[in-house]
Protein backbone atom coordinates (compact mmCIF):
# COMPACT_ATOMS: atom_id res chain seq x y z
CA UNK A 1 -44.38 147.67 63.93
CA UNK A 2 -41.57 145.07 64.55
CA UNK A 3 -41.70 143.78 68.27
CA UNK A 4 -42.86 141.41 70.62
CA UNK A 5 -46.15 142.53 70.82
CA UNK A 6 -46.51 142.65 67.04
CA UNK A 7 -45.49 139.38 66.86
CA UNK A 8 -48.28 137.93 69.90
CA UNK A 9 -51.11 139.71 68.08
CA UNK A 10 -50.68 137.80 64.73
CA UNK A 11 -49.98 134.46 66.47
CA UNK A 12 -53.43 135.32 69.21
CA UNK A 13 -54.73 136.30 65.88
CA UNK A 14 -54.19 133.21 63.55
CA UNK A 15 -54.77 131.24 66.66
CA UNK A 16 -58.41 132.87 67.50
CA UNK A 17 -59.20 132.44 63.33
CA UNK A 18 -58.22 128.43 63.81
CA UNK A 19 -60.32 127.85 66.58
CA UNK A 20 -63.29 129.80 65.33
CA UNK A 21 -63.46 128.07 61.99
CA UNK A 22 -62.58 124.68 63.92
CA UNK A 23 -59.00 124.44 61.56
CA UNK A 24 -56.90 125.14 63.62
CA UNK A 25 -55.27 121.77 63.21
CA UNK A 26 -55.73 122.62 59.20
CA UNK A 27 -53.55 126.36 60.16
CA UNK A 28 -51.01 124.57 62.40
CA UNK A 29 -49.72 122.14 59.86
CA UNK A 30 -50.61 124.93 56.93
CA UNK A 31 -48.06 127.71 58.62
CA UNK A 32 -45.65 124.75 59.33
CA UNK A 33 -44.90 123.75 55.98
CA UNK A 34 -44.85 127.09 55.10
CA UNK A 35 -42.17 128.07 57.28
CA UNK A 36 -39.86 124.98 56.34
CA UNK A 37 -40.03 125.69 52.83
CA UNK A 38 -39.05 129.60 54.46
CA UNK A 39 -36.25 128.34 56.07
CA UNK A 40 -35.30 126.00 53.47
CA UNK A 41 -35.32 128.18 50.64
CA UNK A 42 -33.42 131.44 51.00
CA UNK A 43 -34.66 132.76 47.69
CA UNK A 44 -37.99 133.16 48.92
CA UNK A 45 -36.81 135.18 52.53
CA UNK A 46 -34.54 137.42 49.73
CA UNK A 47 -37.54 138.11 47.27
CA UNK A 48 -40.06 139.14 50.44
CA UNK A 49 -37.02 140.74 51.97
CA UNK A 50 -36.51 143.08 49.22
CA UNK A 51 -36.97 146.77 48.56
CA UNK A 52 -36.92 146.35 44.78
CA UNK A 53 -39.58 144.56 44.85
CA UNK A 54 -42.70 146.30 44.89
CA UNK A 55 -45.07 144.60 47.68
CA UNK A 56 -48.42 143.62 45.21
CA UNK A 57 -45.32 141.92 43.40
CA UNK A 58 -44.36 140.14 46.26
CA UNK A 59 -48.30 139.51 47.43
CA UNK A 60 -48.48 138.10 44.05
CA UNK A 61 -45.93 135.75 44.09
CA UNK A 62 -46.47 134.78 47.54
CA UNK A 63 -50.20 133.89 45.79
CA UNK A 64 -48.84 131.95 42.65
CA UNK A 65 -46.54 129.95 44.73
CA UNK A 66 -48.55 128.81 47.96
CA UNK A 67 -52.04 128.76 46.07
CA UNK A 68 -52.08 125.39 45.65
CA UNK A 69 -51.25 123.80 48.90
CA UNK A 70 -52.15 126.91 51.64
CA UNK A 71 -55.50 127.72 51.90
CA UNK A 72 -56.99 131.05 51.18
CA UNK A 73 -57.07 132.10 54.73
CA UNK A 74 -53.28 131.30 55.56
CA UNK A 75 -52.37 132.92 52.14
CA UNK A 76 -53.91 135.64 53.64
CA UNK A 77 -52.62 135.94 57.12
CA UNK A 78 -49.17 135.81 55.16
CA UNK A 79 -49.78 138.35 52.99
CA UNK A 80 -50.98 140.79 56.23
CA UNK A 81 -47.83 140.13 57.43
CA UNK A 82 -45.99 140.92 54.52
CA UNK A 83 -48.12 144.24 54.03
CA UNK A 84 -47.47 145.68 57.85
CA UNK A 85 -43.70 144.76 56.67
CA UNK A 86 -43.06 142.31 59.26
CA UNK A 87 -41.54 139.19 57.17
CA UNK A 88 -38.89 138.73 59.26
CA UNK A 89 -40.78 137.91 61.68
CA UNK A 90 -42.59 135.03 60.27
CA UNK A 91 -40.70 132.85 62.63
CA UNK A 92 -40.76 134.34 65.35
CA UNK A 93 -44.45 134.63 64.86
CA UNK A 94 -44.68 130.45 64.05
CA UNK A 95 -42.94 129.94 67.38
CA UNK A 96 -45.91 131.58 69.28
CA UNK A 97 -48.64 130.72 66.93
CA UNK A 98 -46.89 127.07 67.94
CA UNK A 99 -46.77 128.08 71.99
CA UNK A 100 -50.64 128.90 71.57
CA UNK A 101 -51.41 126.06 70.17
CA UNK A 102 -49.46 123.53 72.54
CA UNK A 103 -51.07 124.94 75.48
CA UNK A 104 -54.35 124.57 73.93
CA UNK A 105 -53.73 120.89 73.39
CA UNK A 106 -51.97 120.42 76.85
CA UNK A 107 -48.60 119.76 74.98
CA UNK A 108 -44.81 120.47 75.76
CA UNK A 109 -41.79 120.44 73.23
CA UNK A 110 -38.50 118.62 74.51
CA UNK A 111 -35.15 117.73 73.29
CA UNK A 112 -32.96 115.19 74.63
CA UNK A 113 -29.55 115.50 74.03
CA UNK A 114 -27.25 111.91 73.60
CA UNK A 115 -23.91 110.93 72.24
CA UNK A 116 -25.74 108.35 69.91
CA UNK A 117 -29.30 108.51 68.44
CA UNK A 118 -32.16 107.02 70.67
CA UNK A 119 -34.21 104.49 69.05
CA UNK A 120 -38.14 105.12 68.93
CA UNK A 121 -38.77 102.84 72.44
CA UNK A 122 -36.56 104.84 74.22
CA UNK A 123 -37.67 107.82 72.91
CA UNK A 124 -41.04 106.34 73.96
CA UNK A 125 -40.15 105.58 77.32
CA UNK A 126 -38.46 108.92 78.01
CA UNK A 127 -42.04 110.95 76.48
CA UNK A 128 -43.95 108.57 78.75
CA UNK A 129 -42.18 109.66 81.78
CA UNK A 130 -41.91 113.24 80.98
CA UNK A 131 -45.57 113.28 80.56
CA UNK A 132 -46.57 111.57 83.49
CA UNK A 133 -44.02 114.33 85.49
CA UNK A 134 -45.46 117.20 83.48
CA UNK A 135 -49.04 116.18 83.03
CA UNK A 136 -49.15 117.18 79.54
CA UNK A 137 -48.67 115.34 76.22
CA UNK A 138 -44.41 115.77 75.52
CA UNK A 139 -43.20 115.53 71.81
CA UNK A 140 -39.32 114.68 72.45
CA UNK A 141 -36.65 116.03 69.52
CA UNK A 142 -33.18 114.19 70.09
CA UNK A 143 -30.35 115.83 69.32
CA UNK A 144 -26.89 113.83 69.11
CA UNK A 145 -23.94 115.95 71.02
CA UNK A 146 -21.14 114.35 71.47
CA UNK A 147 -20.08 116.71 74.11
CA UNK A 148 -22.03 114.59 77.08
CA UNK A 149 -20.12 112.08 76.69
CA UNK A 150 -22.72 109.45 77.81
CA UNK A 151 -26.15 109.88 79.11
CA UNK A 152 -29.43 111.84 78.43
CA UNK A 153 -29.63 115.52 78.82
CA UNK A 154 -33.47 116.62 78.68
CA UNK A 155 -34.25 120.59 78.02
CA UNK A 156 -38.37 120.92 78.38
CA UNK A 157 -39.09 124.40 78.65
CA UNK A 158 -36.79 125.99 80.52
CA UNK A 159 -35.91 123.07 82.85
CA UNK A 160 -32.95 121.12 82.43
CA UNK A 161 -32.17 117.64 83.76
CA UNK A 162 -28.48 116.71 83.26
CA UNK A 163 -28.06 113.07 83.59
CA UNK A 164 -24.86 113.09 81.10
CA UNK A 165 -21.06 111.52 81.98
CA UNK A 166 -20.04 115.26 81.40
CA UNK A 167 -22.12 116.45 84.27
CA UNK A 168 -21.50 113.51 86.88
CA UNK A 169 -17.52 113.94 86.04
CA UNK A 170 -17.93 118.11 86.16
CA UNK A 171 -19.38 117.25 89.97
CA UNK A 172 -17.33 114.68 91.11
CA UNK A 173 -14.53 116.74 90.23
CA UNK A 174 -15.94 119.95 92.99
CA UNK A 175 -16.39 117.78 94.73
CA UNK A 176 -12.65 116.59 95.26
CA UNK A 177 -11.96 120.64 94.54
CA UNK A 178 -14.03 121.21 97.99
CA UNK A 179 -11.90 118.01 99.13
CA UNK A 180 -8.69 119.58 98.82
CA UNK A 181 -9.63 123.33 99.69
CA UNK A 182 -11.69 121.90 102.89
CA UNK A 183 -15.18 122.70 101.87
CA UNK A 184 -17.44 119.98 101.89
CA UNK A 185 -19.32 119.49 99.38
């Protein structure tokens, strides 16, 4: 048990639990601390990770450690995981559970991409739009790359809308290509 449907039924799953006992705002921030300390800690993906371990060990620590800021029912829907031996997949199965619950609160996930950090009013202004466009709630994540040169790249879903240096010089430059070769451009 180890693919994508695998990991759609735990996040439908988790999701379903969240809205029945009305927490699924509780779950949501619940299974996303959990997975930053997952990511942030390597020890812990080695200890659920390995075969020396026998898995009541690992249910147990998994208990001792999270028992005092998951609740009961997350604990839980960890440790289910962790039984069916799909731990690796905790992220993958965040990401959905995350999916499920942005389209249930009419909200997209964007980055924008600039050479320099965006303060929070233009990070404002840019959500604003975007949201207007989309007709949904959009939580921007910048990202500095200094590969744009200048400008605002914005990846929201899997649309892209290059308004960077780097992509006005990459077309100016076909078009003086097409220029010189004849084709217009």
């Amino acid at each position: 048990m180890t693919g994508r449907y695998e990991i759609g039924v735990f996040a439908h799953s988790l999701f379903k639990l969240g809205i029945q006992m009305n927490r699924l705002d509780d779950f949501y921030e619940e299974f996303t601390g959990f997975i930053e300390v997952y990511q942030k800690a390597p020890e812990l993906g080695a200890v659920l990770a390995s075969p020396r371990i026998d898995r009541d060990d690992k249910k147990g620590f998994l208990n001792r450690v999270f028992d005092k800021w998951l609740s009961k029912e997350l604990i839980a829907f960890i440790n289910v995981i962790l039984h069916k031996q799909c731990q690796p997949l905790y992220k993958s199965i965040y990401r959905a559970f995350q999916e499920l619950v942005d389209d249930h609160k009419n909200v997209a996930r964007a980055k924008v991409y600039s050479v320099h950090g965006l303060n929070e009013k233009t990070l404002e202004q840019i959500s604003q739009l975007l949201s207007e466009r989309y007709h949904k709630k959009v939580m921007l994540t910048p990202v500095t790359d200094e590969k744009i040169l200048g400008g605002l790249v914005v990846e929201i879903g899997d649309i892209r809308i290059d308004m960077s240096v780097a992509h006005s010089l990459e077309g100016l430059k076909d078009k003086i290509l097409g220029i010189k070769t004849g084709v217009k451009g």
